[in-house]
Protein backbone atom coordinates (compact mmCIF):
# COMPACT_ATOMS: atom_id res chain seq x y z
CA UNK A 1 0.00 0.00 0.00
CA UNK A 2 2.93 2.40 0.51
CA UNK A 3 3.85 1.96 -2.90
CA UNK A 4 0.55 2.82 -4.16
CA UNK A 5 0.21 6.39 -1.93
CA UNK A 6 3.95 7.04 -3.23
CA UNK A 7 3.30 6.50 -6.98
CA UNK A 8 0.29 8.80 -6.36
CA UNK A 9 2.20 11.78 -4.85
CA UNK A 10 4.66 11.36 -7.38
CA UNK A 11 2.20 11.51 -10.11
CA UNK A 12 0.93 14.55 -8.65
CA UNK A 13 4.34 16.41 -8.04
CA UNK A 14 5.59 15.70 -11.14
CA UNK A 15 2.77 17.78 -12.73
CA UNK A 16 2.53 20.16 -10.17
CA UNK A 17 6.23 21.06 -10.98
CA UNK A 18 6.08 20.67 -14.68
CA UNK A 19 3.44 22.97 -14.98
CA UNK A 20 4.91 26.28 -14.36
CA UNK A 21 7.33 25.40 -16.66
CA UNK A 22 5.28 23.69 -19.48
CA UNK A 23 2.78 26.51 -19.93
CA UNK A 24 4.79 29.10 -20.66
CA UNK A 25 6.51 26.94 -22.68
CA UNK A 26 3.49 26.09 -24.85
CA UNK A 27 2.39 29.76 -24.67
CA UNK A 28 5.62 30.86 -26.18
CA UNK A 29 5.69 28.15 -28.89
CA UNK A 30 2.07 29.44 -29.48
CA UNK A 31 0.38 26.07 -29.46
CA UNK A 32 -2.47 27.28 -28.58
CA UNK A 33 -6.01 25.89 -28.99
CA UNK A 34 -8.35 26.42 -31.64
CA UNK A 35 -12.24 25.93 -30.90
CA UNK A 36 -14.89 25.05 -33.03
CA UNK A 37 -17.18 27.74 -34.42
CA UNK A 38 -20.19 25.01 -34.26
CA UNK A 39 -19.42 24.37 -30.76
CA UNK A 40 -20.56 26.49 -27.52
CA UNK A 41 -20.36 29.87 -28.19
CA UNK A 42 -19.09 30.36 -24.73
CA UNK A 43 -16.18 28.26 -25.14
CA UNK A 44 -14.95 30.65 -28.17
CA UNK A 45 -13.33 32.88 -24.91
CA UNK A 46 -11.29 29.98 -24.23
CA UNK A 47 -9.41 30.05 -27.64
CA UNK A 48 -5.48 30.54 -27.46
CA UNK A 49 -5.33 28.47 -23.97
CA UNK A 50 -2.47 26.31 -24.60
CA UNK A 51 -2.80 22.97 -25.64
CA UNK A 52 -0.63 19.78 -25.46
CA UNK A 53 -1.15 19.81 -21.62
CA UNK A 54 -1.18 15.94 -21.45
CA UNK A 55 2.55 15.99 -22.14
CA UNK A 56 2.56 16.68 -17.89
CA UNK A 57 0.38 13.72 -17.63
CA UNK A 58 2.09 11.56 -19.26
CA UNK A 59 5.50 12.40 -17.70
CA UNK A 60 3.75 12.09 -14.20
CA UNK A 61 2.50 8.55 -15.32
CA UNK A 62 6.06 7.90 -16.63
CA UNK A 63 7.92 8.68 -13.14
CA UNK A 64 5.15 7.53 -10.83
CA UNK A 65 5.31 3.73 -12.41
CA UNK A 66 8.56 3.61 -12.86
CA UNK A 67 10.09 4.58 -9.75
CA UNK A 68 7.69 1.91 -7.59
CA UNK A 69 6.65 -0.66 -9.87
CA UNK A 70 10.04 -2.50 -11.28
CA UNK A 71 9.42 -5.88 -9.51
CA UNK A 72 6.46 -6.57 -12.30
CA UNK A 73 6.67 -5.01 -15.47
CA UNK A 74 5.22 -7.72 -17.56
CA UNK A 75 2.09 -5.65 -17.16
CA UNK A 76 3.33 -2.50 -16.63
CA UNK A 77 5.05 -2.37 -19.69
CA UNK A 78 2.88 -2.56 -22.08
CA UNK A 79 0.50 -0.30 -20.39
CA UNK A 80 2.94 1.94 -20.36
CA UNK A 81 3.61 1.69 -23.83
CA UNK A 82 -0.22 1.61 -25.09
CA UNK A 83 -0.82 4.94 -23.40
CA UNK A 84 2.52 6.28 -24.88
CA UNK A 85 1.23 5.18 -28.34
CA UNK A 86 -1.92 6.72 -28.03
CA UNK A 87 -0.45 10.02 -26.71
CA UNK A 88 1.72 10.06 -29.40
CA UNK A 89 -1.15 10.07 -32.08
CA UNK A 90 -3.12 12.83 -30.20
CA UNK A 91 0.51 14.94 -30.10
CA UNK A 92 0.71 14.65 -34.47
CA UNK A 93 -3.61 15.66 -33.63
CA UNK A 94 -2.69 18.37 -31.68
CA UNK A 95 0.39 19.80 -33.55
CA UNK A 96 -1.59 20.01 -37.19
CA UNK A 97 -4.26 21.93 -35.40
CA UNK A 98 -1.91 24.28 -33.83
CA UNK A 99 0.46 24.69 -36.98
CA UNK A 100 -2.30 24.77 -38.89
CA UNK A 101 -4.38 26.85 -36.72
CA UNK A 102 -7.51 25.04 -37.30
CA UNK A 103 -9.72 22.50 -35.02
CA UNK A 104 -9.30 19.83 -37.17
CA UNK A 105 -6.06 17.82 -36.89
CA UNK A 106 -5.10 14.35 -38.01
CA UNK A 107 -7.77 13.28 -40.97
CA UNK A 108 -10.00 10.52 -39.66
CA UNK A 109 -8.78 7.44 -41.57
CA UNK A 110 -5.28 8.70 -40.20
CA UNK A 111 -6.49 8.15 -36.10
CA UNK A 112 -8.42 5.03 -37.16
CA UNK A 113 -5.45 2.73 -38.89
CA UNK A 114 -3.25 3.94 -35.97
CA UNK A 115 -6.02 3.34 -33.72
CA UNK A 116 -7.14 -0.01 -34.72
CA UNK A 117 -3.26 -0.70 -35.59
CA UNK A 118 -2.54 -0.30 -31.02
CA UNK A 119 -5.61 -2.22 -30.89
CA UNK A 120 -4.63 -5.35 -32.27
CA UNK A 121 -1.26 -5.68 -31.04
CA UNK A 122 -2.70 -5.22 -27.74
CA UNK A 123 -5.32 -7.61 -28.05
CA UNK A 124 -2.68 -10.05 -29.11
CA UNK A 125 -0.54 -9.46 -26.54
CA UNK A 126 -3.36 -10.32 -23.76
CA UNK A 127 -4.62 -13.21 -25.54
CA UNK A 128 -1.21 -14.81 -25.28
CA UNK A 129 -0.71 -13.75 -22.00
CA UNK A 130 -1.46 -17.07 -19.69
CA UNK A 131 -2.47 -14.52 -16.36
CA UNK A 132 -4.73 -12.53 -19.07
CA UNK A 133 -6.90 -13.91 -21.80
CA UNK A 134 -9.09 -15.19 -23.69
CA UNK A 135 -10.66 -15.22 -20.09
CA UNK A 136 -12.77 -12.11 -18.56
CA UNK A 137 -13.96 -11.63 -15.45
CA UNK A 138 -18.25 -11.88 -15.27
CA UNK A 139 -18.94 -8.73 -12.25
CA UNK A 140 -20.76 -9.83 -9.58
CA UNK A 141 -20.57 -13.86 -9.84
CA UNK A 142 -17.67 -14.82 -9.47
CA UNK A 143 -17.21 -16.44 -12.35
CA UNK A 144 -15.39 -16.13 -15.82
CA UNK A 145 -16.25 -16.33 -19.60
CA UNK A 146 -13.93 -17.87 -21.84
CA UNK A 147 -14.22 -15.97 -25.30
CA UNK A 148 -11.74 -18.24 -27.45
CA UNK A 149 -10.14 -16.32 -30.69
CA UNK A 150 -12.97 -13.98 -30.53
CA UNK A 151 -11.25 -12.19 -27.47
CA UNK A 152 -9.19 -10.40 -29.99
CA UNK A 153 -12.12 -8.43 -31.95
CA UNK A 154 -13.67 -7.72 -28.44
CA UNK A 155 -10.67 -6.21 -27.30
CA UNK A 156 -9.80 -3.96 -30.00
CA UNK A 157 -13.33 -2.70 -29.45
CA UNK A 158 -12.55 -2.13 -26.20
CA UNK A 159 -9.84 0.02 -26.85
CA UNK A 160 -10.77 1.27 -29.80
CA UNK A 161 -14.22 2.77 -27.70
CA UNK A 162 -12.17 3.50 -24.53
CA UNK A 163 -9.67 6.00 -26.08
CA UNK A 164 -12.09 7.68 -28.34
CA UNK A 165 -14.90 8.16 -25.79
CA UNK A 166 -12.05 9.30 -23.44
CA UNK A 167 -11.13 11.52 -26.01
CA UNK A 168 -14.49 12.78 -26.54
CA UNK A 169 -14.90 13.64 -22.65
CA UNK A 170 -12.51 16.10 -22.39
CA UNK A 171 -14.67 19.34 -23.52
CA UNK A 172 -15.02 20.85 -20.18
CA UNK A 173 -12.37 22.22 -17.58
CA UNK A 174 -11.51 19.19 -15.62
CA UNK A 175 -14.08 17.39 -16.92
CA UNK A 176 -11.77 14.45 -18.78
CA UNK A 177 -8.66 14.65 -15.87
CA UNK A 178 -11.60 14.62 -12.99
CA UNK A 179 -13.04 11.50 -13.96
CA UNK A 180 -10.18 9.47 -14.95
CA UNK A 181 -8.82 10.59 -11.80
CA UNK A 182 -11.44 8.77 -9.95
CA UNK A 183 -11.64 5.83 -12.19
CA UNK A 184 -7.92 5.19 -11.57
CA UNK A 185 -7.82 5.29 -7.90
CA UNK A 186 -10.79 2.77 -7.80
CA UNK A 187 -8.92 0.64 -10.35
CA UNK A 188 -5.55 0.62 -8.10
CA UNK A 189 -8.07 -0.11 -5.42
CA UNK A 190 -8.85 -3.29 -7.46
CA UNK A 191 -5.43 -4.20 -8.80
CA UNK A 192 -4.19 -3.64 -4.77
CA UNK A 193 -7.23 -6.01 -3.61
CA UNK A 194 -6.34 -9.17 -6.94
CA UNK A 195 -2.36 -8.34 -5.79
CA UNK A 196 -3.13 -9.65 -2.24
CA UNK A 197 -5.31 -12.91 -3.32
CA UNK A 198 -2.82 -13.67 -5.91
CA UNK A 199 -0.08 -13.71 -3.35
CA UNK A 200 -2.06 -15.58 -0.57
CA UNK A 201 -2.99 -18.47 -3.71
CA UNK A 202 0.93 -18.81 -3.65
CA UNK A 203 0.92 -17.14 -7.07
CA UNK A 204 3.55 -14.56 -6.15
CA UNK A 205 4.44 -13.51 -9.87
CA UNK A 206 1.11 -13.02 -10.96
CA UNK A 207 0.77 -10.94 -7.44
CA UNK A 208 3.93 -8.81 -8.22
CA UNK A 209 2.33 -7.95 -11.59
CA UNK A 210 -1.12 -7.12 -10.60
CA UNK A 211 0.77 -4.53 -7.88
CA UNK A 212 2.79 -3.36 -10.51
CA UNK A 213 -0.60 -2.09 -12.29
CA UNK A 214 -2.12 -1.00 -9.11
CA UNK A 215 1.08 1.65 -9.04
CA UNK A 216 0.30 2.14 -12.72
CA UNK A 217 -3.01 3.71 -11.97
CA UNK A 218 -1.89 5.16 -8.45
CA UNK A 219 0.54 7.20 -10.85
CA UNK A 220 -2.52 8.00 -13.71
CA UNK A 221 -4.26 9.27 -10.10
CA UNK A 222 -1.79 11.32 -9.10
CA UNK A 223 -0.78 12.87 -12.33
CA UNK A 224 -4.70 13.74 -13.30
CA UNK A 225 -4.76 15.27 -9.67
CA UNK A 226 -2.04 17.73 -10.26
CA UNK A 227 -3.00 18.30 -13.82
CA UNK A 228 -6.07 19.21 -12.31
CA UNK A 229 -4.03 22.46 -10.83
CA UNK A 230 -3.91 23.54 -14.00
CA UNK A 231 -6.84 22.84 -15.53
CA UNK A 232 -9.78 22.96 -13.35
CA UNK A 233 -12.34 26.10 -14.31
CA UNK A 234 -10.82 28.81 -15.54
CA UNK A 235 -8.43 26.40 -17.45
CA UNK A 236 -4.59 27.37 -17.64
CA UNK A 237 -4.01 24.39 -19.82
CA UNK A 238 -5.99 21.99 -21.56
CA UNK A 239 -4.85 18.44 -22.32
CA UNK A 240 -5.56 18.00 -25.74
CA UNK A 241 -5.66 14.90 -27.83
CA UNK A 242 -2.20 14.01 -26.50
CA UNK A 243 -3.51 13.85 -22.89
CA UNK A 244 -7.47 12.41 -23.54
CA UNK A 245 -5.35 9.49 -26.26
CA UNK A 246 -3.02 8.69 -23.70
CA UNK A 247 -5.54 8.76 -20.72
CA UNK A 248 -7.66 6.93 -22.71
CA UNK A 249 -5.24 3.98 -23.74
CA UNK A 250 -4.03 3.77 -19.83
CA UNK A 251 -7.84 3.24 -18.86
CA UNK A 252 -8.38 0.43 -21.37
CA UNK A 253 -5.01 -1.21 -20.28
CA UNK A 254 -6.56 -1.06 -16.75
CA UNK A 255 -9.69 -2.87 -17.56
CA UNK A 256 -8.25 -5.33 -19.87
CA UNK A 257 -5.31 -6.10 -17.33
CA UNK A 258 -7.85 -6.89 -14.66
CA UNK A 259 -9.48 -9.13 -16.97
CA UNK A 260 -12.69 -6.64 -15.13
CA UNK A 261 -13.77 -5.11 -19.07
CA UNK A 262 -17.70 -5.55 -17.88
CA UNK A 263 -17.03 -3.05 -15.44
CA UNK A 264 -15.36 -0.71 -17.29
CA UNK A 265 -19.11 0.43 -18.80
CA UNK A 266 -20.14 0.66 -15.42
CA UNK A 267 -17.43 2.64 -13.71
CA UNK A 268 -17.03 4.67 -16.95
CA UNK A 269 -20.17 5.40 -17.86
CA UNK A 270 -19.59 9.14 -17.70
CA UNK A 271 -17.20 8.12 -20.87
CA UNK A 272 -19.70 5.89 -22.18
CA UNK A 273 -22.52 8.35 -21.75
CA UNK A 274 -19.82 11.24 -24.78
CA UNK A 275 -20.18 8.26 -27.29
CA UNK A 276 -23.30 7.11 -27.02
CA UNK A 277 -24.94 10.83 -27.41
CA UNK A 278 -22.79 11.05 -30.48
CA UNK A 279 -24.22 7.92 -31.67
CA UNK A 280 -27.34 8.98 -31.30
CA UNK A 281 -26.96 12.50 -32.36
CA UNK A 282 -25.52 11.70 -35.65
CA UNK A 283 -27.96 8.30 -35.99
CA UNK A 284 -30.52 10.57 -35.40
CA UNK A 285 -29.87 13.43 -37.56
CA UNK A 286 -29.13 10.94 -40.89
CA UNK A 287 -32.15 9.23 -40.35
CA UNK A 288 -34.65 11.37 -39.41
CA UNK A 289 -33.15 15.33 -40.26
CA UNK A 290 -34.12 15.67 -36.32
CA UNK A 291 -31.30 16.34 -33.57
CA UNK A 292 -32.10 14.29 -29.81
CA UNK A 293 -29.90 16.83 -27.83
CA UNK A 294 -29.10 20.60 -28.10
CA UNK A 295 -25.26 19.33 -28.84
CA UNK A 296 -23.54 15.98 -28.35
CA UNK A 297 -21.42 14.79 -26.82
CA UNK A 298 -23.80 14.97 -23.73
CA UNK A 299 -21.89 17.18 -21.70
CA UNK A 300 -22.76 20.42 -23.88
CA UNK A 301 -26.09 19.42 -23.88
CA UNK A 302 -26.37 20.08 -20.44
CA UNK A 303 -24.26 23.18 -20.97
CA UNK A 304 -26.55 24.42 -23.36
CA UNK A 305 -29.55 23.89 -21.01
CA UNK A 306 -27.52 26.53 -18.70
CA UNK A 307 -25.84 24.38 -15.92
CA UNK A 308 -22.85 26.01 -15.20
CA UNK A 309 -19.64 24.09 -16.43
CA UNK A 310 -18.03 23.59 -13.18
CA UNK A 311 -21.61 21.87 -11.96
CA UNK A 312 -21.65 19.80 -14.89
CA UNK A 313 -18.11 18.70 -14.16
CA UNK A 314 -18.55 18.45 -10.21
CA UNK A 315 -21.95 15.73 -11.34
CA UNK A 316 -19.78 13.84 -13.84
CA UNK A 317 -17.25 12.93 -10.66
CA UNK A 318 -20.00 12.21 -8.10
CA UNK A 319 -21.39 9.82 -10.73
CA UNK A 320 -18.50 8.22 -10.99
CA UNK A 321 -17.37 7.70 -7.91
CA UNK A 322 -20.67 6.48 -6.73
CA UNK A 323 -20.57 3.97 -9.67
CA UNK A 324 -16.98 2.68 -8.78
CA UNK A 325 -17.55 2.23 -5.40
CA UNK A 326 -20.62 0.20 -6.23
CA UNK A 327 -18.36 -1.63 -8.32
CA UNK A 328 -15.77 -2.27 -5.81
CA UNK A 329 -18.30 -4.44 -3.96
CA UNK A 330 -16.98 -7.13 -6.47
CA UNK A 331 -13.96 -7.38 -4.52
CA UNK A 332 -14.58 -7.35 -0.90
């Protein structure tokens, strides 16, 4: 347990510190960010706020995992790698739009091939992983569900769905770093709680592991708390793609890693709620010429409606927490 409380102060120093340096860094390089003219008119104040934020995340992640979480990396690593890939893809995002000065970065075919590309190396990866799949965990009974070869496809939905609904989450000021914030500490909550039974079954490997990703996501806690310095309402920083990709790719590793992916809906369904009203919206508005919300994803819905943004954001996290908590009852 030290471990874990360590990782997550490190996380959150590491940010802390890198973010008086970072921003004016980013404001001097002018990578600034460009809103969307069809999106909230309100948010049109918050163009030239500098972008590319998530490189503080992800160096918080780096340091926090890292420096407690050696003795199992055969988990670890490739976490760690997955949510560097996937930041990497939102920085090329994020540095068209800002050369380019426009909201639109990397063309869509572009995000999907390197998308689904991740994807399936992951999914391979924890299908031929013996302490991994084809087996998930079924919430609540105790039992497990043996999905064969068709693991892989399921997988690469997973994080396929994770990163982009991630993605699509960040729109408000701390709306994105809040509730992955929340989602991680439950999750090294989890990994802390499988660590202990694995090493009381006399599986100590598999136990070292499992610890090693419950520092993993004490570090993603940390460093979305101290990113949260900078970018809770008025932002000083926002994220961008390189932060929501990489957050998004670290909380798909966590769910897949568990072997818990039926509770990812459940504890993330603040990130499932941004894709679905997309789905919707756009189903909607091909098949019938008739919008369901004011805007999608669901979050400027409400903002439209005229709940203040820092309400909206405050409700996302109680919703979440609430729901992981809930789903932490599968554990004890």
């Amino acid at each position: 347990m030290q471990q874990i409380i360590l990782a997550v102060l490190l996380g959150f120093l590491i940010t802390l510190v890198l973010g008086p340096l970072v921003i004016p860094m980013l404001k001097r390089l002018k990578f600034g960010q460009t809103e969307r003219d069809d999106g909230p008119q309100s948010h049109l104040v918050k163009s030239g706020t500098p972008t590319m934020g998530g490189l503080m995340i992800m160096a918080g992640i780096l340091a926090g995992t890292l420096t407690f979480s050696m003795s199992g990396m055969e988990f670890v690593l490739p976490a760690l790698l997955t949510t560097f890939a996937f930041g990497l893809v939102g920085f090329l995002d994020d540095f068209i739009k800002v050369r380019r000065k426009r909201s639109l970065g990397l063309r869509a075919y572009q995000k999907i091939i390197a998308q689904i590309g991740i994807a399936f190396i992951v999914a391979l990866y924890a299908y031929n992983n013996p302490y991994i799949g084809p087996r998930v965990f079924l919430p609540f009974s105790g039992k497990e569900w043996d999905m064969g070869i068709w693991y892989i496809p399921f997988v690469m939905f997973v994080v396929i769905a994770t990163v982009n609904s991630v993605n699509l989450t960040d729109g408000l000021d701390g709306l994105a770093s809040g509730v992955t914030m929340i989602y991680a500490l439950a999750m090294a909550l989890i990994f802390t709680l499988m660590s202990v039974a694995a090493a009381g079954d006399g599986n100590v490997y598999y136990g070292a592991n499992l610890n090693g990703m419950a520092v993993f996501a004490a570090a993603t806690t940390g460093a979305c708390l101290g990113f949260l310095r900078f970018n809770s309402y008025p932002a000083r920083v926002f994220m961008g793609d390189t932060g929501s990709m990489a957050l998004g790719g670290a909380v798909a590793m966590m769910a897949i890693f568990s072997r818990a992916v039926f509770l990812l809906p459940i504890m993330g369904a603040c990130f499932v709620a941004s894709s679905v009203s997309v789905i919707l919206q756009v189903g909607s508005y091909k098949l019938r010429k008739k919008r369901i919300f004011k805007m999608a994803p669901l979050h400027h819905h409400f903002e439209l409606l005229g709940v203040p943004e820092v309400k909206i954001v405050t409700m996302y996290m109680i919703v979440t927490a609430v729901l992981c908590l809930l789903c932490l009852l599968a554990y004890v």
